[in-house]
PDB file of N, CA and C in Angstrom:
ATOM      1  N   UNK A   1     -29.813  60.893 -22.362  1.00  0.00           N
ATOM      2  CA  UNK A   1     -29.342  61.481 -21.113  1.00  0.00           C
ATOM      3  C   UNK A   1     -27.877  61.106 -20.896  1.00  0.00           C
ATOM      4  N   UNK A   2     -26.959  62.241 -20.354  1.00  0.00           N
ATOM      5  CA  UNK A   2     -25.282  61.532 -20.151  1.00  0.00           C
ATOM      6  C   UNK A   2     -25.600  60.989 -18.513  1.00  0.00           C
ATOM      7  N   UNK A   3     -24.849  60.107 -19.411  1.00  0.00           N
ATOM      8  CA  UNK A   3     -24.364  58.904 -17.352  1.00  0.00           C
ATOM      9  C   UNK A   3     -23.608  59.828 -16.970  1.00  0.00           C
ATOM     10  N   UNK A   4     -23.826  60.253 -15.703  1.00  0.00           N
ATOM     11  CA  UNK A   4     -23.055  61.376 -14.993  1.00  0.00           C
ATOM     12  C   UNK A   4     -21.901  60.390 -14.676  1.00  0.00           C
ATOM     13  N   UNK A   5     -21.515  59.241 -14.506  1.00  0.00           N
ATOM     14  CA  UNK A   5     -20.197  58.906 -14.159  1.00  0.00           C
ATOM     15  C   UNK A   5     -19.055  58.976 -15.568  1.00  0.00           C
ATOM     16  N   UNK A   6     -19.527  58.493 -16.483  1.00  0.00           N
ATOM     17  CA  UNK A   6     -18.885  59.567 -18.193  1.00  0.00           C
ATOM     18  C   UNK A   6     -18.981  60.302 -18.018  1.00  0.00           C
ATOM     19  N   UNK A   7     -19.671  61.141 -17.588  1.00  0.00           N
ATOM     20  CA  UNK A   7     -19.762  62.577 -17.708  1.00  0.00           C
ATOM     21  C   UNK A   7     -17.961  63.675 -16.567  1.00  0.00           C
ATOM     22  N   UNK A   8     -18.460  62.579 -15.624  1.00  0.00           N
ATOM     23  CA  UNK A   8     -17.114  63.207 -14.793  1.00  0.00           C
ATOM     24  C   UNK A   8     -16.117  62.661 -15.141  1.00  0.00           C
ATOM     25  N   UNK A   9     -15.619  61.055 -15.909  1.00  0.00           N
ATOM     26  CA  UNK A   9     -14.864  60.500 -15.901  1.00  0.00           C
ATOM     27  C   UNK A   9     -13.902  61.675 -17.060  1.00  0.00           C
ATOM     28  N   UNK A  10     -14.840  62.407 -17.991  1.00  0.00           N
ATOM     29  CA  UNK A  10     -14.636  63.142 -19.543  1.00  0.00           C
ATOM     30  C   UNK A  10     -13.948  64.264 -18.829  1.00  0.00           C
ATOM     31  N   UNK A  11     -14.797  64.947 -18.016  1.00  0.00           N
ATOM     32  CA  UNK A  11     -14.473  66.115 -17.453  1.00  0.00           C
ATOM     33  C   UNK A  11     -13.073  66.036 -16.564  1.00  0.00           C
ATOM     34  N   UNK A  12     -12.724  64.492 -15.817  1.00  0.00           N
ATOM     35  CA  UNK A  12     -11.626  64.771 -15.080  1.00  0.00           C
ATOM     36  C   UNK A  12     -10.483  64.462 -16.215  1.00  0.00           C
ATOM     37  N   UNK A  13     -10.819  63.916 -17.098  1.00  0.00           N
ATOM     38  CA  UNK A  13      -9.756  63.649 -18.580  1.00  0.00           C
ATOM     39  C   UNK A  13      -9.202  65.199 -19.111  1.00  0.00           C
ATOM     40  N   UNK A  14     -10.119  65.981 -19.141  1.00  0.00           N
ATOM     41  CA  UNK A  14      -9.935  66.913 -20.022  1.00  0.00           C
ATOM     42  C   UNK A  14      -9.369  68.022 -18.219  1.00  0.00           C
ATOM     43  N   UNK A  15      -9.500  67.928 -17.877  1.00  0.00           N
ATOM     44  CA  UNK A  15      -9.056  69.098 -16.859  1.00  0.00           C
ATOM     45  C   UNK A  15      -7.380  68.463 -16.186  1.00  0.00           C
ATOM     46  N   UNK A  16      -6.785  67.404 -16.160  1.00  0.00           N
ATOM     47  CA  UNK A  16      -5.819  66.222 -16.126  1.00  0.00           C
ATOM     48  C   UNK A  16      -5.243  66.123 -17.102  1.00  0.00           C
ATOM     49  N   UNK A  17      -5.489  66.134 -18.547  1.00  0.00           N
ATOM     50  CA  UNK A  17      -4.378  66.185 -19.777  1.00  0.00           C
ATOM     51  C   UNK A  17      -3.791  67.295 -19.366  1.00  0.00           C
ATOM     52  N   UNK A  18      -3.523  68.251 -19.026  1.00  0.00           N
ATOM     53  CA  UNK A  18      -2.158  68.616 -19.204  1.00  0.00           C
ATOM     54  C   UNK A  18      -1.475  68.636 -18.504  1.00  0.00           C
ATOM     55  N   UNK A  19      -1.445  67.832 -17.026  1.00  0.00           N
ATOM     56  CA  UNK A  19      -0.811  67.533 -16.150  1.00  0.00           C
ATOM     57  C   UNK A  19      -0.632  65.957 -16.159  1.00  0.00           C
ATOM     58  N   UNK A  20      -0.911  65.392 -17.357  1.00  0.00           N
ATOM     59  CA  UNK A  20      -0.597  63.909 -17.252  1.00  0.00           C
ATOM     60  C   UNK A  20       0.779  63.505 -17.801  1.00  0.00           C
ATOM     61  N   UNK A  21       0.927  64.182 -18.400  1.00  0.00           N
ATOM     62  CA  UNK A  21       2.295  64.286 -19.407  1.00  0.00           C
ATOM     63  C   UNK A  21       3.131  64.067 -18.298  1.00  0.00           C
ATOM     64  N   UNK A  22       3.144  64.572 -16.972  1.00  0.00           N
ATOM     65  CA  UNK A  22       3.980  64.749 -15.686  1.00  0.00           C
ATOM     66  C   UNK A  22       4.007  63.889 -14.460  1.00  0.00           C
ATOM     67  N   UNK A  23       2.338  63.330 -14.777  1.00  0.00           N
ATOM     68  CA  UNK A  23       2.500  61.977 -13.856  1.00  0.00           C
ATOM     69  C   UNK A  23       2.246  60.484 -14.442  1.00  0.00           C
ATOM     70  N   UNK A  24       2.327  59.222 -13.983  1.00  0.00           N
ATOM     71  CA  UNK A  24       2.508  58.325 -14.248  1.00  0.00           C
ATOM     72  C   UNK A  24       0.993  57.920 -14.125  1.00  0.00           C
ATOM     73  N   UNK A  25       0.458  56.854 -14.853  1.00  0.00           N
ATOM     74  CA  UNK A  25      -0.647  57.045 -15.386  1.00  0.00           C
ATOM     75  C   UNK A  25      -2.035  56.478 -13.445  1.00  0.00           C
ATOM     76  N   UNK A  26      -0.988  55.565 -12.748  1.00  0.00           N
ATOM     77  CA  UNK A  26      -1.033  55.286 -11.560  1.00  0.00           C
ATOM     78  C   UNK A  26      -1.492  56.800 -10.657  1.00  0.00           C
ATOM     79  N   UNK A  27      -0.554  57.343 -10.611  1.00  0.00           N
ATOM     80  CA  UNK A  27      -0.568  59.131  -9.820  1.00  0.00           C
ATOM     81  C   UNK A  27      -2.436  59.784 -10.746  1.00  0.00           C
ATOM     82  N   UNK A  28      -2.041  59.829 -11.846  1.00  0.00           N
ATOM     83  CA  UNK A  28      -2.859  60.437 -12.452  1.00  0.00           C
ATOM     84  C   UNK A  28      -4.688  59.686 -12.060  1.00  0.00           C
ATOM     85  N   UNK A  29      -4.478  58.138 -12.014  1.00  0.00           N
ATOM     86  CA  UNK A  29      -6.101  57.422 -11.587  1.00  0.00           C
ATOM     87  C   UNK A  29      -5.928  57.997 -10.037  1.00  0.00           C
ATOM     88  N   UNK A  30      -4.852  57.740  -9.420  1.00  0.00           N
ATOM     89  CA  UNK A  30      -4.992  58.313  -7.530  1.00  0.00           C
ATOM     90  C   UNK A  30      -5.486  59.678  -7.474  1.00  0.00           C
ATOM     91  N   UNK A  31      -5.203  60.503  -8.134  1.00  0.00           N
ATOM     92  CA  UNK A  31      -5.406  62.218  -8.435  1.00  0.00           C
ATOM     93  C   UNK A  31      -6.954  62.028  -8.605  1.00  0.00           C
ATOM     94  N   UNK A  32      -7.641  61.350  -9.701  1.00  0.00           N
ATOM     95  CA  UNK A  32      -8.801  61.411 -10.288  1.00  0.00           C
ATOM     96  C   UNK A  32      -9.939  61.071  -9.200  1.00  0.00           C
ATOM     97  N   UNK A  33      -9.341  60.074  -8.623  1.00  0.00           N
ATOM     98  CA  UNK A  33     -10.218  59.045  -7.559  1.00  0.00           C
ATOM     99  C   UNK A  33     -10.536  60.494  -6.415  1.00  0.00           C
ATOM    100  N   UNK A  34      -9.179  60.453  -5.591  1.00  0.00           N
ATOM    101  CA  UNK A  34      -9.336  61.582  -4.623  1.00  0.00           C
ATOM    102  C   UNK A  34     -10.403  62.469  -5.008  1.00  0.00           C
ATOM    103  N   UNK A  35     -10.068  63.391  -6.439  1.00  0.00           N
ATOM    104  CA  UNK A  35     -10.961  64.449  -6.456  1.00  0.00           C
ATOM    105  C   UNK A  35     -12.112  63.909  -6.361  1.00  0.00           C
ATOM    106  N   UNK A  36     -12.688  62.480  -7.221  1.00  0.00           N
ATOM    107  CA  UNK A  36     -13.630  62.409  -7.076  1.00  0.00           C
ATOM    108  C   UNK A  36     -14.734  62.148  -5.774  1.00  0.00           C
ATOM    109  N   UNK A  37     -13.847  61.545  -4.458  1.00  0.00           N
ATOM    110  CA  UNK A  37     -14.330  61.254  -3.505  1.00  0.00           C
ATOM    111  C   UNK A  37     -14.918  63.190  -2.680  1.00  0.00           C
ATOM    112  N   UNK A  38     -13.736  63.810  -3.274  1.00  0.00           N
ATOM    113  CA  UNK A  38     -14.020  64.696  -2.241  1.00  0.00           C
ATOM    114  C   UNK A  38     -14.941  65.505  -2.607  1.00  0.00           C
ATOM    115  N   UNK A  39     -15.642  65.855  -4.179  1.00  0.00           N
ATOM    116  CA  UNK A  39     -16.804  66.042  -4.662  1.00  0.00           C
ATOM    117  C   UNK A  39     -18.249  65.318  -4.097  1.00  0.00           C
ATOM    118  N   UNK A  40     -18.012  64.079  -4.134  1.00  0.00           N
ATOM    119  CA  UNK A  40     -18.885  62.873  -3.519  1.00  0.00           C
ATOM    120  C   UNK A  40     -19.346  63.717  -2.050  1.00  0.00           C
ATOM    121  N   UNK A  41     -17.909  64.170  -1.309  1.00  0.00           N
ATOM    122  CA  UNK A  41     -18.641  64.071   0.174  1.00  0.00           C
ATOM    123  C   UNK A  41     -18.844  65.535   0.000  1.00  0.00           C
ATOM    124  N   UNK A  42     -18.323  66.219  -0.445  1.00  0.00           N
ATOM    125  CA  UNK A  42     -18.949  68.235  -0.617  1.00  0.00           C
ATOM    126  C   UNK A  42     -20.428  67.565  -1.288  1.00  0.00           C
ATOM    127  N   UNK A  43     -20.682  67.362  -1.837  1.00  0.00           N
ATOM    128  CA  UNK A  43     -22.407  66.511  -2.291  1.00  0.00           C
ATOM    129  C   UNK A  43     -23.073  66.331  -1.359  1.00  0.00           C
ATOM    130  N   UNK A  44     -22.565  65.214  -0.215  1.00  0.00           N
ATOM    131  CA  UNK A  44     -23.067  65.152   0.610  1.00  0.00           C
ATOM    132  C   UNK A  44     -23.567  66.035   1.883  1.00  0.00           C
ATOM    133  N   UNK A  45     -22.284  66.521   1.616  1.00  0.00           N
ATOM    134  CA  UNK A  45     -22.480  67.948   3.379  1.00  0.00           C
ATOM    135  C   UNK A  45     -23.537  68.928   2.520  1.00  0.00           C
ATOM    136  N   UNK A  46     -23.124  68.885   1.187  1.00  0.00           N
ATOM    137  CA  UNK A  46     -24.684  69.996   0.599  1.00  0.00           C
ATOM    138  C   UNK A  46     -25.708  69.790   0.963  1.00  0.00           C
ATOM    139  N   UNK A  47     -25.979  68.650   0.860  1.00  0.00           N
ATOM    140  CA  UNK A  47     -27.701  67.384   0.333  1.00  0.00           C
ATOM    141  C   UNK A  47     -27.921  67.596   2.101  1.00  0.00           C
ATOM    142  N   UNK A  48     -26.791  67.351   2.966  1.00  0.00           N
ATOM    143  CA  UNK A  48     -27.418  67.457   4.329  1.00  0.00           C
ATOM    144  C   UNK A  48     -27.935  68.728   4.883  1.00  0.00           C
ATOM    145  N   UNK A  49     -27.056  69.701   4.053  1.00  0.00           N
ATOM    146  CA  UNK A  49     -27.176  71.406   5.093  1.00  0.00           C
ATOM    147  C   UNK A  49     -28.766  71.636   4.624  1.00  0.00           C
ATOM    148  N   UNK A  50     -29.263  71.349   2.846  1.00  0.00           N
ATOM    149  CA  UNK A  50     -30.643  71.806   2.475  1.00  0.00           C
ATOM    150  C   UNK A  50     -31.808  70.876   3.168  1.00  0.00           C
ATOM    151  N   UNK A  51     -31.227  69.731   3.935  1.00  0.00           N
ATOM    152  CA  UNK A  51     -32.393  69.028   4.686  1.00  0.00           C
ATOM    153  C   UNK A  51     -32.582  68.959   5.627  1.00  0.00           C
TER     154      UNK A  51
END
């Protein structure tokens, strides 16, 4: 089974290489984090609207 946190960590790698070249590797983990929080809470407002 993939660990869904590899799984996104791969996916935000590969969608971020070609905009990394442009930021500093700092910008680029702040970029990653954000998106990932704001996935986290769109998850959440989902998981709440179907219950």
């Amino acid at each position: 089974m993939i660990d869904p946190d590899m799984y996104f960590i791969e996916m935000m790698q590969a969608i971020l290489e070609p905009v990394l070249d442009q930021m500093t590797p700092e910008q680029a983990a702040q970029e990653a984090i954000a998106d990932y929080r704001t996935e986290q809470q769109q998850n959440r407002i989902d998981w709440c609207a179907h219950n």
